[in-house]
Protein backbone atom coordinates (compact mmCIF):
# COMPACT_ATOMS: atom_id res chain seq x y z
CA UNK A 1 -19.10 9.12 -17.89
CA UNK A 2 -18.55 12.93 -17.10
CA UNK A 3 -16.47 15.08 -14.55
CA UNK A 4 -18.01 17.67 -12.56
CA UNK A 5 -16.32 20.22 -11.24
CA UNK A 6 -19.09 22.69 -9.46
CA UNK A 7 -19.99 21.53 -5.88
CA UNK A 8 -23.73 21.80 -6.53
CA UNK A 9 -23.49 19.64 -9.12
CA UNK A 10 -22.16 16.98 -6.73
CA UNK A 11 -25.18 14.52 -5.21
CA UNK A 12 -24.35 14.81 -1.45
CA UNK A 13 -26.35 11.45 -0.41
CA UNK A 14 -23.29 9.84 -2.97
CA UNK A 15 -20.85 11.59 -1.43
CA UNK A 16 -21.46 11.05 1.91
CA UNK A 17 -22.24 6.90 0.58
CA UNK A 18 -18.41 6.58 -0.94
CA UNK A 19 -17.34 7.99 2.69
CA UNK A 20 -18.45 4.91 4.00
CA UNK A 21 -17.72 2.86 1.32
CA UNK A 22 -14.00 3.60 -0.30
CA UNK A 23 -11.34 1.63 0.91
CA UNK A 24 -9.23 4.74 0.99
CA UNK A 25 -11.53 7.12 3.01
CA UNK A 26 -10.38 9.95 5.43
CA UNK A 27 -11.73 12.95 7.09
CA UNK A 28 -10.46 15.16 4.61
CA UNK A 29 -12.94 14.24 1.68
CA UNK A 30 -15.72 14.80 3.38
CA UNK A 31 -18.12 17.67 3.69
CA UNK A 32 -17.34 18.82 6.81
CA UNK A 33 -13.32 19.38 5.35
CA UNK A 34 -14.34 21.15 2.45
CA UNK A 35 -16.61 23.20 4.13
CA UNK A 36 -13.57 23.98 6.64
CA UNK A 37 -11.49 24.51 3.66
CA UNK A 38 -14.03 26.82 1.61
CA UNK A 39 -14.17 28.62 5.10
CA UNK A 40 -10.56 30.00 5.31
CA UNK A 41 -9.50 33.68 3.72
CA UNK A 42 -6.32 32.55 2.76
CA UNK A 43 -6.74 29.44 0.63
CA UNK A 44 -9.07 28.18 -2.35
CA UNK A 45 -10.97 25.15 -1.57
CA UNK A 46 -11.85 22.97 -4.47
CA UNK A 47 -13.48 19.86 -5.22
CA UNK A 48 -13.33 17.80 -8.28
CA UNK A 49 -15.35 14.15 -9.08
CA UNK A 50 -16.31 12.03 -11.90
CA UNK A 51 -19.21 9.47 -11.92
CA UNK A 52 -20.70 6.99 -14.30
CA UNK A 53 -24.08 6.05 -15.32
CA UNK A 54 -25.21 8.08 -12.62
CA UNK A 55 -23.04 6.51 -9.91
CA UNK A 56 -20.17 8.65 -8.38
CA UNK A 57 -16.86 6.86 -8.36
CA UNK A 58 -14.13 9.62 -7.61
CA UNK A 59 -13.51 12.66 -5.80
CA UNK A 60 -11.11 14.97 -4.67
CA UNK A 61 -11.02 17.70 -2.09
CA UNK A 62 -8.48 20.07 -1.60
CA UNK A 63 -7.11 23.64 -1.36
CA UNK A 64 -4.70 26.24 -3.32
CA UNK A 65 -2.35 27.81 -0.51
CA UNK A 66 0.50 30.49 -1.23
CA UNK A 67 2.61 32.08 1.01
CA UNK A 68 4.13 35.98 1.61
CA UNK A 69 4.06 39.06 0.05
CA UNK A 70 3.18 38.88 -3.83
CA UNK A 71 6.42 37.53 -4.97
CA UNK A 72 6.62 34.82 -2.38
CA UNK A 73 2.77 33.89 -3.04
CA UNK A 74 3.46 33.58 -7.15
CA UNK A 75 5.81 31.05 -6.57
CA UNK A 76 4.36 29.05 -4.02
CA UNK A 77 0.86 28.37 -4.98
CA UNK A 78 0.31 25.09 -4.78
CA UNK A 79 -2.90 22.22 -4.40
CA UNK A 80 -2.75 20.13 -1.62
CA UNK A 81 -5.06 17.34 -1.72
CA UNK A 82 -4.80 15.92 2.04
CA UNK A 83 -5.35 12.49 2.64
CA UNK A 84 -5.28 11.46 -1.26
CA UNK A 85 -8.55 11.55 -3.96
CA UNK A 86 -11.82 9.32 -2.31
CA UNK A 87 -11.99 6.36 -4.84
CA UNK A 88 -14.84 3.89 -5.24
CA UNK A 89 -13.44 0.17 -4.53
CA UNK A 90 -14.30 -0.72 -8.23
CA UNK A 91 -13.31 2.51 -9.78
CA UNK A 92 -12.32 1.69 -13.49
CA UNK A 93 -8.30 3.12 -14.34
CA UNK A 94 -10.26 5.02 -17.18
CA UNK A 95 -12.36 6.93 -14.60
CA UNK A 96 -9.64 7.10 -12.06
CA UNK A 97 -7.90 8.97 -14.86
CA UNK A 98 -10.88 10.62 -16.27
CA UNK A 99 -10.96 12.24 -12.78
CA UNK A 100 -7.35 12.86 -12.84
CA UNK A 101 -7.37 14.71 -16.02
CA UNK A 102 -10.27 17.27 -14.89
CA UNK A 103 -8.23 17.95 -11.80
CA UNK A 104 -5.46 19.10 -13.89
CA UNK A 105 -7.60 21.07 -16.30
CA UNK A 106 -9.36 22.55 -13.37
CA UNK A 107 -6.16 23.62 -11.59
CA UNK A 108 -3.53 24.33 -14.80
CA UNK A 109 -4.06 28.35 -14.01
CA UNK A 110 -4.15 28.28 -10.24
CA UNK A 111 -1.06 26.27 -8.73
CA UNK A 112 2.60 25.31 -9.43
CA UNK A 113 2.04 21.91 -8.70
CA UNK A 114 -0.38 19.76 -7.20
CA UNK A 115 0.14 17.37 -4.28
CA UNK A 116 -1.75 14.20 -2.69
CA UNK A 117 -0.70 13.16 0.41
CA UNK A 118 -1.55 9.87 0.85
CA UNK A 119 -3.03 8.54 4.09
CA UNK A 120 -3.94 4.99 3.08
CA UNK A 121 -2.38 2.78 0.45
CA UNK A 122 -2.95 3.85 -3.29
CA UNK A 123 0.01 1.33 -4.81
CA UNK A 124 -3.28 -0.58 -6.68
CA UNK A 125 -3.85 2.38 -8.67
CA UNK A 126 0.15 4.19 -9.24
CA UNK A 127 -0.16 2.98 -12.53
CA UNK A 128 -2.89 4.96 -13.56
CA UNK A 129 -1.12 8.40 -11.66
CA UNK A 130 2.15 8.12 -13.38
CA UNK A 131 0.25 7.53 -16.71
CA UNK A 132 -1.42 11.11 -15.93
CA UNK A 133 1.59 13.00 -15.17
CA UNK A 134 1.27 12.56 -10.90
CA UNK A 135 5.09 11.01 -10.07
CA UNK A 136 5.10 9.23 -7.11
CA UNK A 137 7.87 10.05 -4.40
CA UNK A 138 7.87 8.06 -1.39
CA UNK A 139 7.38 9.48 1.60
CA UNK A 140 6.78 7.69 5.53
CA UNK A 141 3.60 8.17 7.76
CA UNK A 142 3.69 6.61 11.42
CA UNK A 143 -0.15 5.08 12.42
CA UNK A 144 -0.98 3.72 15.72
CA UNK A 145 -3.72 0.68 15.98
CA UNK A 146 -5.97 1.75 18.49
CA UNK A 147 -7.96 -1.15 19.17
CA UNK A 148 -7.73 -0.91 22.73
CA UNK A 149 -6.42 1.41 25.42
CA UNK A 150 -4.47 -2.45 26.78
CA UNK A 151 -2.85 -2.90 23.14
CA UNK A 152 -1.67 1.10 22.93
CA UNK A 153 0.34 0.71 26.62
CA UNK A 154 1.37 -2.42 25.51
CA UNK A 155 3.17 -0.85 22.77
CA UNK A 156 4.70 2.05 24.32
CA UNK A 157 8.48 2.07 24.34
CA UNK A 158 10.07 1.93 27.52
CA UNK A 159 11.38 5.47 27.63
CA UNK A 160 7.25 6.82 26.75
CA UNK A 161 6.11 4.60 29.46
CA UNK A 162 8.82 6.44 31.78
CA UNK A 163 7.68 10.06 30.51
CA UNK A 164 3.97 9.25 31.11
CA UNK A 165 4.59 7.96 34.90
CA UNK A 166 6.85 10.47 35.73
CA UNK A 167 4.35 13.37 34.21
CA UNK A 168 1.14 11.86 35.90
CA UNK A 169 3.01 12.31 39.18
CA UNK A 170 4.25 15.98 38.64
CA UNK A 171 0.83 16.83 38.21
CA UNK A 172 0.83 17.04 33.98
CA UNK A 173 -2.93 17.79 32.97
CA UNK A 174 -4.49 17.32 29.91
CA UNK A 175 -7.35 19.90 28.99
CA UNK A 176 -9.64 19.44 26.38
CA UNK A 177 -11.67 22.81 26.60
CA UNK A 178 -9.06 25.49 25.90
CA UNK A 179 -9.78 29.00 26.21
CA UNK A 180 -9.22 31.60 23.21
CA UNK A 181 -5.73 32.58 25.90
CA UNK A 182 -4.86 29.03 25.66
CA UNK A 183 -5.41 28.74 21.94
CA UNK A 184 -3.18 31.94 21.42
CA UNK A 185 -0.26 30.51 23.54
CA UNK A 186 -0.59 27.16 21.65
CA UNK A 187 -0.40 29.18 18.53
CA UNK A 188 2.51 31.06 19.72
CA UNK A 189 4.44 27.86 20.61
CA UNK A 190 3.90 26.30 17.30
CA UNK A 191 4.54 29.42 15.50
CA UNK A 192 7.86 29.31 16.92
CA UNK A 193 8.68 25.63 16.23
CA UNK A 194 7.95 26.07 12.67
CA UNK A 195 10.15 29.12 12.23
CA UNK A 196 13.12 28.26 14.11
CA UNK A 197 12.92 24.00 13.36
CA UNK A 198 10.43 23.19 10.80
CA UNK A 199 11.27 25.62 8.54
CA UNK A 200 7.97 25.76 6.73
CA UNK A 201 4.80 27.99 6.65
CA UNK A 202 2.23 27.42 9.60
CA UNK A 203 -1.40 28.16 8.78
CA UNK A 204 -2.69 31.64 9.70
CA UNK A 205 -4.32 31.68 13.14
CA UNK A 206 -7.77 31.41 11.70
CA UNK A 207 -7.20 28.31 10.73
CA UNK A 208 -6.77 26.85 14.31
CA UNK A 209 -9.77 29.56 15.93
CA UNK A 210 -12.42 28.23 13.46
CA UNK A 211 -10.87 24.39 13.42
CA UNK A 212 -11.75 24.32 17.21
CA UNK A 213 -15.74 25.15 15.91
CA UNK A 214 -15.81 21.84 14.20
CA UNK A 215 -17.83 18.98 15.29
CA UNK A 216 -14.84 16.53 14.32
CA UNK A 217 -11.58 18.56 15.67
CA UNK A 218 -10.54 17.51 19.42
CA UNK A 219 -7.95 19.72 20.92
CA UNK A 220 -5.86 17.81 23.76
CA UNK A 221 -3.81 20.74 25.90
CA UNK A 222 -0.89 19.64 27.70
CA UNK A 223 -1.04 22.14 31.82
CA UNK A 224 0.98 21.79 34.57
CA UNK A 225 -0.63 22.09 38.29
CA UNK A 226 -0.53 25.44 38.74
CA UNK A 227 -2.64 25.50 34.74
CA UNK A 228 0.18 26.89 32.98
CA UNK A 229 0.11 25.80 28.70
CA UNK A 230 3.30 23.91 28.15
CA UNK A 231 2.07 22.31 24.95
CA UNK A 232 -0.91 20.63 22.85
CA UNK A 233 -2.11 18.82 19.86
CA UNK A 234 -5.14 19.45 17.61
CA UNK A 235 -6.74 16.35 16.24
CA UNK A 236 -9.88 15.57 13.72
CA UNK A 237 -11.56 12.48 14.06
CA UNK A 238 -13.59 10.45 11.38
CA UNK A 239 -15.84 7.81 12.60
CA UNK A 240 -15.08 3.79 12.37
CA UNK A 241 -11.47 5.41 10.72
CA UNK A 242 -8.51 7.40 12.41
CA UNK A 243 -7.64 10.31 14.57
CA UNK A 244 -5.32 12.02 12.20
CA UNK A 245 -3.09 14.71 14.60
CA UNK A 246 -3.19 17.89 12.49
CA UNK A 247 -0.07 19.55 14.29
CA UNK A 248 1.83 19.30 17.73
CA UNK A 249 3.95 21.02 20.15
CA UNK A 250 5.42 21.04 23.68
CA UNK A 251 8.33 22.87 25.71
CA UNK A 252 9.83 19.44 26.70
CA UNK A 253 13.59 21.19 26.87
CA UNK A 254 12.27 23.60 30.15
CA UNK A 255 9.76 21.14 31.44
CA UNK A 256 11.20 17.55 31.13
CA UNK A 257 9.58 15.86 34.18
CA UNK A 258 5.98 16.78 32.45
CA UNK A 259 6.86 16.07 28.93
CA UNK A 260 4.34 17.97 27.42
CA UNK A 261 4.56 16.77 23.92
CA UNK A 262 4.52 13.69 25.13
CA UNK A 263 1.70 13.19 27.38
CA UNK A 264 -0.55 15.57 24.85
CA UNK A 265 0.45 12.99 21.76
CA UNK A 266 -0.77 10.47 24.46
CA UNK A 267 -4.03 11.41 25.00
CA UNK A 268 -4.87 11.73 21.62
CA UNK A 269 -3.85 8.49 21.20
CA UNK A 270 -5.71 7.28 24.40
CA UNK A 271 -8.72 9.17 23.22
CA UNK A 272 -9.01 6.91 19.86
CA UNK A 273 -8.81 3.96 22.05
CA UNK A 274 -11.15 4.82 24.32
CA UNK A 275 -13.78 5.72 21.80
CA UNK A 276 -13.70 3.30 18.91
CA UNK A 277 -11.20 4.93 16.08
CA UNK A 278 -9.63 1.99 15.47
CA UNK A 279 -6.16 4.11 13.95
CA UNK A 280 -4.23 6.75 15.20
CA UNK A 281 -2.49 8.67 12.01
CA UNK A 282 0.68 10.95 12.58
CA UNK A 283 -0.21 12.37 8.86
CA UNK A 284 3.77 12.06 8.07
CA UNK A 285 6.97 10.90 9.65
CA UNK A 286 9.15 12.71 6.34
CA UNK A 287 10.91 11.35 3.48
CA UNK A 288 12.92 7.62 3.36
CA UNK A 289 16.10 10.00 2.35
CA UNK A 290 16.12 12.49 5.80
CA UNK A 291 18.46 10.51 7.48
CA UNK A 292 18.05 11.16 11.23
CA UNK A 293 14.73 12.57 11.05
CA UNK A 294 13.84 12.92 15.08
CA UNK A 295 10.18 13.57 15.01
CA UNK A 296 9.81 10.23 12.83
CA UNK A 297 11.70 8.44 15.94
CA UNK A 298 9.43 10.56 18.30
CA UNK A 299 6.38 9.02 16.69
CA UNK A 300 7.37 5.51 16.24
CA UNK A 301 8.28 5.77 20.27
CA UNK A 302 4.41 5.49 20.87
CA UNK A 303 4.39 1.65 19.12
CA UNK A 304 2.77 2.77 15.91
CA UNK A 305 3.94 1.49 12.44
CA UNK A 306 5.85 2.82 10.22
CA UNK A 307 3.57 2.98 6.40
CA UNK A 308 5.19 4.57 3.23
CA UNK A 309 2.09 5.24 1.37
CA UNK A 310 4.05 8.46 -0.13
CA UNK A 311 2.70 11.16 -2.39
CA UNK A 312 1.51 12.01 -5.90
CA UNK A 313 2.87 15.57 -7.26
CA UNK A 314 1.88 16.76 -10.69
CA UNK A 315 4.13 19.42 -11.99
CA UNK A 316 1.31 22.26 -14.09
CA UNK A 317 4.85 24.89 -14.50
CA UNK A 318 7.95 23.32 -14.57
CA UNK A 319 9.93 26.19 -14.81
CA UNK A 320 7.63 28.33 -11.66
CA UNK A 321 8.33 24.75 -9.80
CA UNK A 322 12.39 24.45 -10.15
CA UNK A 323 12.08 28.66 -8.97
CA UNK A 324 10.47 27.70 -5.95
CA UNK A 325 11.89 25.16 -5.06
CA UNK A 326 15.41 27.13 -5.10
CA UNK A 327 13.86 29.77 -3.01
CA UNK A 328 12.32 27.14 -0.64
CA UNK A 329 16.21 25.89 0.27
CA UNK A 330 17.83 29.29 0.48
CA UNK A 331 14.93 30.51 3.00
CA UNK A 332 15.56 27.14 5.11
CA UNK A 333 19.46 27.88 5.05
CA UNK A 334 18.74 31.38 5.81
C-alpha cells in the first residue's frame, strides 16, 4: 500500500472507475473539479490518494483558499475538501487512514486547518477520522429527491406553490444563457448578500466567469418581462448523482410578486427532474446550534430533507486557528 500525492502519478481510468463506483461520490472529486480548481489564481488545488496492490481505494480533491491583504491571508488559509474524500465501498480503516495521514503531511505547511464538507453520509467510517485527528462537528444539508418533476410539486409547501403561480403570471423568466452583463449583475447581487448578510468571503469573480465554461455548471437566471436580472443560481451537475447549487441570490424584498430566488431555486430543481439527477443538494442548511437559521427554512420550503452528514476539520496550528477564529467574529460584528 502507498500514498501518492503528484497528480500524474494518479491512473485516470481508476479515478474516473471509483467515480462510478464509491458510495460517497460527488462532482467535486472528479477531474473536471480539480481541473476547475487547479484553474483559479487565487487558490491551490490539490489532490491526495492511496491505493493497494495496484487498485486505488481513496482520494481527495480540494483547494487552499486565504483571504485579504497579507495579514488577513496568514490567518485564514485553510483546505477545503468539498463534498468529503472519494472512498472505495471496501476501503480498509488502515487505508482510509493511510490516506488520511498523507493529507495531513501533504498540507501541515500550507493551511490552518483542513475541512471536509460532507455531502453524503460518512458515519461508517467517523471512527477512523477522529482516530486521525479530523473532529467531527455536525452540521445540516437540505437535498431534494428528484425523481420526477410530479414528486418535486408534490412536495412544495404551500406558500412555494403560491410564489411560483403568482411569478409565472407576472411574467418571471428563467434564462439559462446569460450574457457576461448578466453574469456581472449576478455577481454584484451576491457580492452584496455576502457582505451585508452572510458575512463571509465570496469567491473572486473568476471563479463564476470560468465556472460558466464548464461542461457540468448550469446557470439558471431569474428576468422579469421587460429582461431585467433580479436574481440567479449557479449549479454543477454529476451524472446518475445530484445537482449540487453552488450559490444563490434574488431581490425578493423589491420584487415580491416574481420571487426571484424562488423561482431560480425552482428551476434548478425542475431541471434535475427533468433530466435524470435523481438529488437535488443545497450543499448546507448551517449548523444544528444557529437557532433561527432562515435560509435552512428557505430550503426545506421546496420539500427536500433535512441530512446532517456534518464535517471533518483537522486542526495543523492550533494556536493560528483560535487567532482566526477571533478575527473571524469581530469582522462579522463589525
Amino acid at each position: 500500500m502507498k500514498s501518492l500525492i503528484e497528480i500524474q502519478d494518479i491512473d485516470k481510468s481508476q479515478w474516473d472507475a471509483l467515480i462510478q463506483s464509491s458510495p460517497v461520490a460527488t462532482w467535486f472529486q472528479t477531474q473536471e473539479a480539480f481541473g476547475f480548481f487547479d484553474s483559479l489564481s487565487f487558490m491551490e488545488a490539490f489532490v491526495v490518494v492511496v491505493e493497494s496492490e495496484g487498485k486505488l481505494k481513496g482520494l481527495v480533491v480540494g483547494y487552499v483558499q486565504k483571504d485579504g491583504g497579507r495579514l488577513k491571508q496568514f490567518l485564514s488559509r485553510r483546505a477545503v475538501i468539498l463534498g468529503g474524500p472519494l472512498l472505495a465501498d471496501d476501503i480498509s480503516d488502515e487505508e482510509l487512514a493511510t490516506l488520511l495521514n498523507a493529507l495531513k503531511d501533504r498540507l501541515k505547511r500550507k493551511a490552518i486547518f483542513i475541512e471536509t464538507r460532507n455531502f453524503n453520509d460518512y458515519s461508517r467510517w467517523q471512527s477512523v477520522f477522529e482516530s486521525c485527528g479530523f473532529a467531527y462537528e455536525p452540521h445540516y444539508n437540505v437535498q431534494i429527491e428528484t425523481t420526477s418533476t410530479e414528486a418535486v410539486n408534490g412536495r412544495l409547501d404551500r406558500n412555494r406553490r403560491r410564489n411560483i403561480k403568482k411569478a409565472t403570471e407576472n411574467g418571471l423568466a428563467i434564462d439559462e444563457n446569460p450574457t457576461k452583463a448578466d453574469m456581472a449583475k449576478f455577481y454584484a447581487m451576491l457580492d452584496g448578500l455576502f457582505r451585508t448578510k452572510v458575512k463571509s468571503p465570496l469567491y473572486p469573480y473568476e471563479f463564476f466567469e470560468k465556472l460558466r465554461a464548464l461542461p457540468s455548471s448550469r446557470f439558471f437566471m431569474a428576468k422579469n418581462a421587460e429582461g431585467e436580472l433580479l436574481g440567479g443560481i449557479v449549479c454543477v451537475v454529476m451524472e446518475g448523482r445530484a445537482v449540487y447549487a453552488w450559490a444563490a441570490c434574488g431581490d425578493d424584498q423589491n420584487h415580491r410578486s416574481l420571487s426571484p430566488s424562488v423561482m431560480s431555486n425552482y428551476a434548478g430543481i425542475c431541471h434535475a427532474a427533468e433530466n435524470g439527477y435523481p438529488r437535488f443538494d443545497f450543499m448546507g442548511a448551517g449548523k444544528p446550534d444557529d437557532g433561527g437559521y432562515g435560509v435552512r427554512d428557505f430550503k426545506l420550503k421546496f420539500g427536500g430533507e433535512l441530512v446532517e452528514h456534518g464535517r471533518f476539520i483537522h486542526v495543523c496550528n492550533p494556536v493560528l486557528f483560535s487567532l482566526g477564529k477571533l478575527g473571524v467574529k469581530i469582522m462579522k460584528k463589525l
